[in-house]
Protein backbone atom coordinates (compact mmCIF):
# COMPACT_ATOMS: atom_id res chain seq x y z
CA UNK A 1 38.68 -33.24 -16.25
CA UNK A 2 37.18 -33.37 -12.91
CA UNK A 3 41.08 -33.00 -11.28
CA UNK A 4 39.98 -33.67 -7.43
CA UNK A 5 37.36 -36.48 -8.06
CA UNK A 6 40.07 -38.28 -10.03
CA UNK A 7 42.34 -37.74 -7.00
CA UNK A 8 39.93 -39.20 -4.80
CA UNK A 9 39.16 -41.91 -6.86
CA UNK A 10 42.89 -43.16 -7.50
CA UNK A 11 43.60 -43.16 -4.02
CA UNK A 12 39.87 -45.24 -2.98
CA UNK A 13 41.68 -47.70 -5.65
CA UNK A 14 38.96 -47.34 -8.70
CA UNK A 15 41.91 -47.09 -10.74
CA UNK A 16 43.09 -50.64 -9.35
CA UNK A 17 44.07 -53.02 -11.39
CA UNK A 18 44.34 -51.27 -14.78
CA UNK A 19 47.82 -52.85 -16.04
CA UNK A 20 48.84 -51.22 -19.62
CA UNK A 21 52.07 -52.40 -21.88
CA UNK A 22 52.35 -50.36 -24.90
CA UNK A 23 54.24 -51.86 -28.56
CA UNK A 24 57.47 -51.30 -28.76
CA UNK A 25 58.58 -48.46 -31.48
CA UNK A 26 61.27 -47.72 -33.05
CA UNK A 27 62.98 -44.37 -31.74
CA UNK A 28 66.41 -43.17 -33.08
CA UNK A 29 68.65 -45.76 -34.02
CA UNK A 30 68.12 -49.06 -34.12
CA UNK A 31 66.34 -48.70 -30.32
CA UNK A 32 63.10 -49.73 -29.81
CA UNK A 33 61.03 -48.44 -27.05
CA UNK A 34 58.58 -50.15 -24.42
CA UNK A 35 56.34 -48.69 -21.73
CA UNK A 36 54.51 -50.96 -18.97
CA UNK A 37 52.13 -48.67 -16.80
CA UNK A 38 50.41 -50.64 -13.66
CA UNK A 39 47.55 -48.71 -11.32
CA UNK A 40 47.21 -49.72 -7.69
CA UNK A 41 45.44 -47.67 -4.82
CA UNK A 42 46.85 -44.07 -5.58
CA UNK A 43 49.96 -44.76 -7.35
CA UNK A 44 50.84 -45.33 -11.10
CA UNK A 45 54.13 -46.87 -11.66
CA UNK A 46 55.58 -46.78 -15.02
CA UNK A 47 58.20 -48.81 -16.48
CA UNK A 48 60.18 -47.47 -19.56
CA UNK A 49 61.66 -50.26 -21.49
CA UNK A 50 64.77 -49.82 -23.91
CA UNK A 51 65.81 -52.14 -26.14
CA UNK A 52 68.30 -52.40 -28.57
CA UNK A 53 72.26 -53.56 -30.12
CA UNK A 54 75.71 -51.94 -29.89
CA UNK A 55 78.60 -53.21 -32.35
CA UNK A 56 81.63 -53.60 -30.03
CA UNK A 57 84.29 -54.14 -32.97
CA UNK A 58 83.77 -57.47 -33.38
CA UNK A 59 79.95 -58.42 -32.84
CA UNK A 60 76.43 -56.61 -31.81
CA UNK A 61 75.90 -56.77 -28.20
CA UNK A 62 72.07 -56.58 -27.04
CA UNK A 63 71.14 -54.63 -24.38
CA UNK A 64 68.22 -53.62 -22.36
CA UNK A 65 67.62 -50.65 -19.96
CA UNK A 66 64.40 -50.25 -17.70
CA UNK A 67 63.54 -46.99 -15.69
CA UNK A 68 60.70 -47.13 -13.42
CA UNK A 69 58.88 -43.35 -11.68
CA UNK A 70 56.47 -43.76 -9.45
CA UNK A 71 53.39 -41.11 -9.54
CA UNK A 72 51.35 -39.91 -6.75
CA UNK A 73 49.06 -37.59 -5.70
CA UNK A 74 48.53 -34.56 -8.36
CA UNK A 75 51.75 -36.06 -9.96
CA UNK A 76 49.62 -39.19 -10.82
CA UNK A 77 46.99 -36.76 -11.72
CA UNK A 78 48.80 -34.78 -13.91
CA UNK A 79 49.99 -38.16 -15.85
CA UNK A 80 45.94 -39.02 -16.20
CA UNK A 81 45.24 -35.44 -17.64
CA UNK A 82 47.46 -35.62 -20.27
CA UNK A 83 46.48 -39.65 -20.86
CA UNK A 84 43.11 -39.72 -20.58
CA UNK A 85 41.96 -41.69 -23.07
CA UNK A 86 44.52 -44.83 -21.14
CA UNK A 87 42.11 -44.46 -18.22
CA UNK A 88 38.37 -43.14 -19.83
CA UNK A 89 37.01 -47.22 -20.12
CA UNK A 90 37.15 -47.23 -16.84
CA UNK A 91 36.05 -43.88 -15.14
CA UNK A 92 34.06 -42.06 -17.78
CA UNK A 93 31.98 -40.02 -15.71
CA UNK A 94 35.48 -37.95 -14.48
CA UNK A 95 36.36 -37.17 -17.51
């Protein structure tokens, strides 16, 4: 992968607009697990989604937890190296 041309090209934005949500599966447990990923001019922000139930004692509570990081620069980069076949539809020539 052609590390510095990707760099350049995330932050000109021709990585704009790619918007992924992966199926939830099932982890652990009775968890299930999401991930949203969204592209826009340099930065990838990705949304980890958590879902699942607790029994309290008396009935099974729902819950849902969401972390969001925020990659930039050779962070982002790094997260596109080891993904690349999220981004290659778009930018095959770095690749």
């Amino acid at each position: 992968m052609k590390r510095e041309e990707v760099l350049a090209a995330l932050k000109a934005g021709e990585f704009d607009g790619i918007s992924h949500t992966y199926q939830p599966y099932s982890g652990y447990g009775k968890n299930s697990h999401q991930i949203e990923m969204s592209v826009s001019f340099g930065t990838i922000e990705i949304t980890k989604i958590t879902t699942g139930k607790s029994f309290n004692g008396k009935e099974n509570e729902r819950f849902e937890d969401r972390t969001t990081e925020v990659l930039s620069d050779y962070k982002a980069v790094d997260f596109i190296e080891d993904r690349p076949y999220y981004f290659k539809q778009r930018r095959p020539d770095l690749f």
